[in-house]
Structures are given as structure tokens and as C-alpha cells.
PDB file of N, CA and C in Angstrom:
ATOM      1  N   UNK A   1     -13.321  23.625  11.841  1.00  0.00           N
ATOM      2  CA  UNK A   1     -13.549  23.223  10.488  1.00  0.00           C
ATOM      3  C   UNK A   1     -14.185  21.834  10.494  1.00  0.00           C
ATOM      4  N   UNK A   2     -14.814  21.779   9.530  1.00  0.00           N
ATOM      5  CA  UNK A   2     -15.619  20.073   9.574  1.00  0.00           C
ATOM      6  C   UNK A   2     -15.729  19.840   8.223  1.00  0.00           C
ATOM      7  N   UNK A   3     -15.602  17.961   8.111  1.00  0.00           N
ATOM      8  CA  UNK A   3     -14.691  17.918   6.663  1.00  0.00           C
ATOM      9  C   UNK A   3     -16.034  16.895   7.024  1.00  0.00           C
ATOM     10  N   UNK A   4     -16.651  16.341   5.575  1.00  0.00           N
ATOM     11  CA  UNK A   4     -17.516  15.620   5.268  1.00  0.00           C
ATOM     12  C   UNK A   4     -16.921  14.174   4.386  1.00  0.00           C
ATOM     13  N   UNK A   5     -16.973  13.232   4.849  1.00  0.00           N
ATOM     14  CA  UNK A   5     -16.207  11.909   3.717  1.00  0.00           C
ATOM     15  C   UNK A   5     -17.553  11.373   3.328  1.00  0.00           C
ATOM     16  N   UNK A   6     -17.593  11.003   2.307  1.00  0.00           N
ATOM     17  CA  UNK A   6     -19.000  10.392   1.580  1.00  0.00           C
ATOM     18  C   UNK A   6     -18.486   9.057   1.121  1.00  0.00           C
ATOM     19  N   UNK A   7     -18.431   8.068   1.583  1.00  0.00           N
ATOM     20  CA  UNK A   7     -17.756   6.891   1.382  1.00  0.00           C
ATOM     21  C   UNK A   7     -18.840   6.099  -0.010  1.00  0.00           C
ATOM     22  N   UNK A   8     -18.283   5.127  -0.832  1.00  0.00           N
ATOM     23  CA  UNK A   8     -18.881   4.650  -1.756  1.00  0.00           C
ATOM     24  C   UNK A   8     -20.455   3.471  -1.237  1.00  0.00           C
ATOM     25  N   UNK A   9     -21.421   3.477  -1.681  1.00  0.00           N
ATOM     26  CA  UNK A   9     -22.475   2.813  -0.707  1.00  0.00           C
ATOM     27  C   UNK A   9     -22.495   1.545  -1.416  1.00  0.00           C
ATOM     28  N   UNK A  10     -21.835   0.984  -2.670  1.00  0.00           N
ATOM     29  CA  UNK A  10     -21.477  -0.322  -3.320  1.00  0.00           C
ATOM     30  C   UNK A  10     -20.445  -0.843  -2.948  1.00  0.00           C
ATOM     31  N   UNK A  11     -20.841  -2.339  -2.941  1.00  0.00           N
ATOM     32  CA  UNK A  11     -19.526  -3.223  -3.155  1.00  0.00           C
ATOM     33  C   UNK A  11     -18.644  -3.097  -3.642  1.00  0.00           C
ATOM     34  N   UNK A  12     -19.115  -2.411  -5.112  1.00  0.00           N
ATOM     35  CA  UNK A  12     -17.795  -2.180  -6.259  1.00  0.00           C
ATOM     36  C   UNK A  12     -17.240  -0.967  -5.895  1.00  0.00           C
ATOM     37  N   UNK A  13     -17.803   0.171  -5.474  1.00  0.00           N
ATOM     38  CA  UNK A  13     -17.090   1.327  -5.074  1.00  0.00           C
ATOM     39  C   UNK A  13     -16.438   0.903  -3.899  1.00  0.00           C
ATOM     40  N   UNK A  14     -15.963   0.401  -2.860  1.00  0.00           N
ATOM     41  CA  UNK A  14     -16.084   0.135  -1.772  1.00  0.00           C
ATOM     42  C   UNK A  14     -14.054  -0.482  -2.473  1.00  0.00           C
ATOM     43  N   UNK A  15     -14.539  -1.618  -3.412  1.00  0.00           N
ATOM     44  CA  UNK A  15     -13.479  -1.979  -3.753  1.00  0.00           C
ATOM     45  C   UNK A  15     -12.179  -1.501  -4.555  1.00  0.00           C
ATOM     46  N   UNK A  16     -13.054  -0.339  -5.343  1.00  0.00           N
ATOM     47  CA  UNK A  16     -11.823   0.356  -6.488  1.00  0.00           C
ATOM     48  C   UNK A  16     -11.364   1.637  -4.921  1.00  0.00           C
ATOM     49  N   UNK A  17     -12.056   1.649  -4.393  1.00  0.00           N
ATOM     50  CA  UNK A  17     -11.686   2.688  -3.095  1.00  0.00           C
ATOM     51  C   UNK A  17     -10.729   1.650  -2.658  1.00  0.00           C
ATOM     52  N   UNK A  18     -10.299   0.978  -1.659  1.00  0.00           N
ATOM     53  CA  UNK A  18      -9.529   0.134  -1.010  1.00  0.00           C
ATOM     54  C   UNK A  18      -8.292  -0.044  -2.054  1.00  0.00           C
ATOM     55  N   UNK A  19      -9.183  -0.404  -3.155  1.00  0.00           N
ATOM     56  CA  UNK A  19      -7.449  -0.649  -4.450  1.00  0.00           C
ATOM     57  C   UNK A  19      -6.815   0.410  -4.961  1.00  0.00           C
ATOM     58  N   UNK A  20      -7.309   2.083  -4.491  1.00  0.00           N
ATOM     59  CA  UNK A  20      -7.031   3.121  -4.999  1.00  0.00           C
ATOM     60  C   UNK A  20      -6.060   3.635  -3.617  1.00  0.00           C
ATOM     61  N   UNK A  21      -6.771   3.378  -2.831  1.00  0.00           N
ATOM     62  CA  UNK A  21      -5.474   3.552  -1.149  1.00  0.00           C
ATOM     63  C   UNK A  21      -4.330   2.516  -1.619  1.00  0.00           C
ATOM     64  N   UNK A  22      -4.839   1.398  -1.520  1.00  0.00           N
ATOM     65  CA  UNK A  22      -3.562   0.512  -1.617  1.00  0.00           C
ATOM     66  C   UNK A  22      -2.186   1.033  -2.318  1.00  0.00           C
ATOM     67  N   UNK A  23      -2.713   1.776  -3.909  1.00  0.00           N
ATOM     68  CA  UNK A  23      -1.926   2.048  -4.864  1.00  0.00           C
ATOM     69  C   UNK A  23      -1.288   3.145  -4.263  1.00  0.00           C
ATOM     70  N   UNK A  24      -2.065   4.191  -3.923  1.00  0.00           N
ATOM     71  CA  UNK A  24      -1.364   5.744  -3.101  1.00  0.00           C
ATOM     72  C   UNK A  24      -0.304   4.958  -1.843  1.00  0.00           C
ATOM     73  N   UNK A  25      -0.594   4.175  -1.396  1.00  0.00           N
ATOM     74  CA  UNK A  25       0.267   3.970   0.131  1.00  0.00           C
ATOM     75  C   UNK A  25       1.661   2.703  -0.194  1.00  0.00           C
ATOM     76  N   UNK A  26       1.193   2.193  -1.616  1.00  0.00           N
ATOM     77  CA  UNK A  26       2.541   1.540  -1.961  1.00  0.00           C
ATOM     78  C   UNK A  26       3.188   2.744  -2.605  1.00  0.00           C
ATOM     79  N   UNK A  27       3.272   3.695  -3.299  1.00  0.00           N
ATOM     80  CA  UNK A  27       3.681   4.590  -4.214  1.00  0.00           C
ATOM     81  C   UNK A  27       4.847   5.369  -3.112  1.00  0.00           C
ATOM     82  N   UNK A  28       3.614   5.829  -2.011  1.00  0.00           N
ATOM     83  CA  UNK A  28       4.031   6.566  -0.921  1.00  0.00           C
ATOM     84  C   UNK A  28       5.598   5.278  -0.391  1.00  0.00           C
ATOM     85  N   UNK A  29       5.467   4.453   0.027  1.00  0.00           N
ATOM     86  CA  UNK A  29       6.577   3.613   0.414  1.00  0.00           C
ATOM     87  C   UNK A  29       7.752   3.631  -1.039  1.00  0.00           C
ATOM     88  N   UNK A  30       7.293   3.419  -1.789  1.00  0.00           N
ATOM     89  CA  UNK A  30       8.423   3.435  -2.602  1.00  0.00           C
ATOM     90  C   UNK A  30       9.158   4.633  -3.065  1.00  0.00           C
ATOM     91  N   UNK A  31       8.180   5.446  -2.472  1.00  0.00           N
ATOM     92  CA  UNK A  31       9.231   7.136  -2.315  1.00  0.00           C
ATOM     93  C   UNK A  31       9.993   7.163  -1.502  1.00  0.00           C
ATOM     94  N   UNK A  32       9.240   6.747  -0.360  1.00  0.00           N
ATOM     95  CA  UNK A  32      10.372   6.712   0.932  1.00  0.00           C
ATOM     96  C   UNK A  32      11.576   5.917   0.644  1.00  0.00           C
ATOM     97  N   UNK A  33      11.637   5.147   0.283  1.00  0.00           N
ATOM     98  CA  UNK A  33      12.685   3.877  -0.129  1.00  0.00           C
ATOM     99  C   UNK A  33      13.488   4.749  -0.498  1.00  0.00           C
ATOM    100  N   UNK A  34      13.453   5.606  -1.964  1.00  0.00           N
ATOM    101  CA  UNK A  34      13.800   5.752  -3.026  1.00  0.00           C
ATOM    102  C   UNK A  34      14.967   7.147  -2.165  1.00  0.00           C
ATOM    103  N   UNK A  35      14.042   8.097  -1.123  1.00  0.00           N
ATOM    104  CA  UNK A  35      15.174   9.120  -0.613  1.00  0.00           C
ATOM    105  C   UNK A  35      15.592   8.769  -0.019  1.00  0.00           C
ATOM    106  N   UNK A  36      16.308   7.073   0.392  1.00  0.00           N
ATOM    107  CA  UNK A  36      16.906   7.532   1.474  1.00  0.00           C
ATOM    108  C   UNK A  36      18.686   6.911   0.985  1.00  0.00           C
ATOM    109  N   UNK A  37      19.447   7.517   1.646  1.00  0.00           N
ATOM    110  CA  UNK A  37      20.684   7.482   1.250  1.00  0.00           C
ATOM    111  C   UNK A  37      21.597   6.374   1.854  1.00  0.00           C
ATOM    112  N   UNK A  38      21.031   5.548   0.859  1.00  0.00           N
ATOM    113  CA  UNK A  38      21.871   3.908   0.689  1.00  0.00           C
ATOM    114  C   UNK A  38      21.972   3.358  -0.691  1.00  0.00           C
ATOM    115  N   UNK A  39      23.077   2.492  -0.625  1.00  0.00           N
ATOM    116  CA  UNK A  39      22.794   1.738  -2.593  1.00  0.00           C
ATOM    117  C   UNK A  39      21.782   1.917  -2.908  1.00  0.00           C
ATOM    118  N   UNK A  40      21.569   1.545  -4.365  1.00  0.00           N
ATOM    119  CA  UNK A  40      20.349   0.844  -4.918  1.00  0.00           C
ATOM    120  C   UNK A  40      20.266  -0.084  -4.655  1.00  0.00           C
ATOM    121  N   UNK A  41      21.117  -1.226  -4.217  1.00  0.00           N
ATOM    122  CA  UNK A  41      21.317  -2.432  -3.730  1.00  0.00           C
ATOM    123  C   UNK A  41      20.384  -2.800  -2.477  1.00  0.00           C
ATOM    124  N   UNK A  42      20.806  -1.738  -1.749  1.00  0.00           N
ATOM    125  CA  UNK A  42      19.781  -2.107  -0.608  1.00  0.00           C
ATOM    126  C   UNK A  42      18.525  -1.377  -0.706  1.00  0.00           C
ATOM    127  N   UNK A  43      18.165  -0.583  -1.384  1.00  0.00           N
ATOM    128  CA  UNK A  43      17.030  -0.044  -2.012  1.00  0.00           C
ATOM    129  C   UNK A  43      16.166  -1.233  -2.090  1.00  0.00           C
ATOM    130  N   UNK A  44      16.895  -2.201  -3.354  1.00  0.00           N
ATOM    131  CA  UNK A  44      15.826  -2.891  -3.606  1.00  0.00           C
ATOM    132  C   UNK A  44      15.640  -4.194  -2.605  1.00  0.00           C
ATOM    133  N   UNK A  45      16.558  -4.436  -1.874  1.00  0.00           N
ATOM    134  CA  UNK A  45      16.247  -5.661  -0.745  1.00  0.00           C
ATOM    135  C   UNK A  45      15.253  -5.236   0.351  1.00  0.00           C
ATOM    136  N   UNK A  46      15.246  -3.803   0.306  1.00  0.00           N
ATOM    137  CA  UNK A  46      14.153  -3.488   1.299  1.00  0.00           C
ATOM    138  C   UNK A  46      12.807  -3.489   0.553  1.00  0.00           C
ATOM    139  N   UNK A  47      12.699  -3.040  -0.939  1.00  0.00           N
ATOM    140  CA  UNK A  47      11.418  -2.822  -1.222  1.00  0.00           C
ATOM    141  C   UNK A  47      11.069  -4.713  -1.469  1.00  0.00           C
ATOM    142  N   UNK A  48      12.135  -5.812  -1.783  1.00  0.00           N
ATOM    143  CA  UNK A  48      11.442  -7.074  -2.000  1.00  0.00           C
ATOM    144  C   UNK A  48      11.259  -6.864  -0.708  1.00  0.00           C
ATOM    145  N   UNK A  49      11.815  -6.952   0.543  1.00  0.00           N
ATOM    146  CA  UNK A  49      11.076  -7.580   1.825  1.00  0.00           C
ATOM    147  C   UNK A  49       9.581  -6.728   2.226  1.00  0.00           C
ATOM    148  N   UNK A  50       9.683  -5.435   1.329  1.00  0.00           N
ATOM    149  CA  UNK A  50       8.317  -4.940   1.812  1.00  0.00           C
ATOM    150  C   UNK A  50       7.304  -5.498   0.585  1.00  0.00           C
ATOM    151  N   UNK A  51       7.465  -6.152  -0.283  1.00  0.00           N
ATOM    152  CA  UNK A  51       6.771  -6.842  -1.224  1.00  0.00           C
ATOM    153  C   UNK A  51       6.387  -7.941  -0.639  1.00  0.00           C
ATOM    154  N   UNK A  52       7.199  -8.781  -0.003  1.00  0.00           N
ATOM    155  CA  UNK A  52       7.291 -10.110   0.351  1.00  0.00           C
ATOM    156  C   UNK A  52       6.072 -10.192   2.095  1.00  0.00           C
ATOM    157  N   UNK A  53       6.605  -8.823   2.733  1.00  0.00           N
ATOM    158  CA  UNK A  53       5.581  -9.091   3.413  1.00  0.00           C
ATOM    159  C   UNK A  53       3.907  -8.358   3.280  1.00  0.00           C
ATOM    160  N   UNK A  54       4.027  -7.443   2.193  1.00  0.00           N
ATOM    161  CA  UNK A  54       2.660  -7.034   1.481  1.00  0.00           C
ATOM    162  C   UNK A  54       1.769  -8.455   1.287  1.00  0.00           C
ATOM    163  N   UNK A  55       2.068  -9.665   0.486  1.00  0.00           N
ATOM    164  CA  UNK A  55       2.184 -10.703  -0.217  1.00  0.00           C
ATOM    165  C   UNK A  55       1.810 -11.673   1.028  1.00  0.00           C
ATOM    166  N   UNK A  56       2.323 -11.530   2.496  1.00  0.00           N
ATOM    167  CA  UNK A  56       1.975 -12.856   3.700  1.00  0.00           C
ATOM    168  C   UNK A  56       1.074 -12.266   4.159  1.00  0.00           C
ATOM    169  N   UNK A  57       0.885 -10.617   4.519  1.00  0.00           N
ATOM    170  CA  UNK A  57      -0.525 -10.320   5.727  1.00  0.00           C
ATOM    171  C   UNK A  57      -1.957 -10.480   4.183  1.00  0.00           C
ATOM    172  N   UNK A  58      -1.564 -10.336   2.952  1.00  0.00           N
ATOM    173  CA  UNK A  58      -2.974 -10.784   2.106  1.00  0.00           C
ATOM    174  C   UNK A  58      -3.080 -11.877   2.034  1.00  0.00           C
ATOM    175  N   UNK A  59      -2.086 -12.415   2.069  1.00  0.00           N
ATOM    176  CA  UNK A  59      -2.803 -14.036   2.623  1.00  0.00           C
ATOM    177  C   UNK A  59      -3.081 -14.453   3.529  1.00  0.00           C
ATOM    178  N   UNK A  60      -2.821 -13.897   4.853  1.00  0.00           N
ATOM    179  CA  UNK A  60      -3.780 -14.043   6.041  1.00  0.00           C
ATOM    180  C   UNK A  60      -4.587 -13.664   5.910  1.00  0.00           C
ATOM    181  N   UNK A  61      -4.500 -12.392   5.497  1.00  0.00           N
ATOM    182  CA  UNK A  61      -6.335 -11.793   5.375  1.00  0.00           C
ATOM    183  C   UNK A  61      -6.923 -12.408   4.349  1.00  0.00           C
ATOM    184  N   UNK A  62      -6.897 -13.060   3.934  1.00  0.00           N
ATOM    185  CA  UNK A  62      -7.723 -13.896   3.009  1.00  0.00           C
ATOM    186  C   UNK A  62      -8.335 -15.171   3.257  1.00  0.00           C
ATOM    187  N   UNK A  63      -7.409 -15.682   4.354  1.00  0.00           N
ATOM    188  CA  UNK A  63      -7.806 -16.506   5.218  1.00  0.00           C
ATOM    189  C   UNK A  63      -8.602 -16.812   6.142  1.00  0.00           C
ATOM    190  N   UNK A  64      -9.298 -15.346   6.560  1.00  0.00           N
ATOM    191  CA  UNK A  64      -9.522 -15.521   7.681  1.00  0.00           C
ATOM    192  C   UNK A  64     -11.102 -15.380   7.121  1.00  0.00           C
TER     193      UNK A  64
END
């Protein structure tokens, strides 16, 4: 089988693409969070530390 990706050939497509993964792959993490069988308590200390380090590698990468 052979799958064809046609990627966006603009800047601006290029960017609502990257911010449209971003959104699917935080969504995707906060599902995972959400089944797994612990408090809500620690639910949410895991999703701040996965906020918190979302929040340090964009500021490296922004840095660089």
C-alpha cells in the first residue's frame, strides 16, 4: 500500500499544521491522564508537570 502526504507549501499552512498536531497530541495526553486509575489529585499534578514542562522545551526552542 502507498499513502501520499501533501504537506502545506506556505508558511501559514505549515503553521496552523504544527498548531493542529500540537492540539491532537495534548488532547491525546490528557486522555491518557484521565484513564488511568489514581485520584484526581494526582491526575492533575501530573497534567501541571506535563504543562510545566510543555512551557520549558518552548522556551528552549525558541531560543535557539
Amino acid at each position: 500500500m502507498n499513502i501520499r502526504v501533501h504537506f502545506p507549501k506556505t508558511q501559514e499552512g505549515q503553521e496552523l499544521l504544527r498548531e493542529r498536531i500540537a492540539e491532537v497530541h495534548v488532547n491525546m495526553i490528557k486522555e491518557h491522564i484521565e484513564k488511568q486509575q489514581i485520584d484526581q489529585e494526582e491526575k492533575i499534578k501530573i497534567w501541571e508537570g506535563v504543562k510545566s514542562e510543555i512551557k520549558r522545551r518552548a522556551k528552549e526552542g525558541g531560543e535557539k
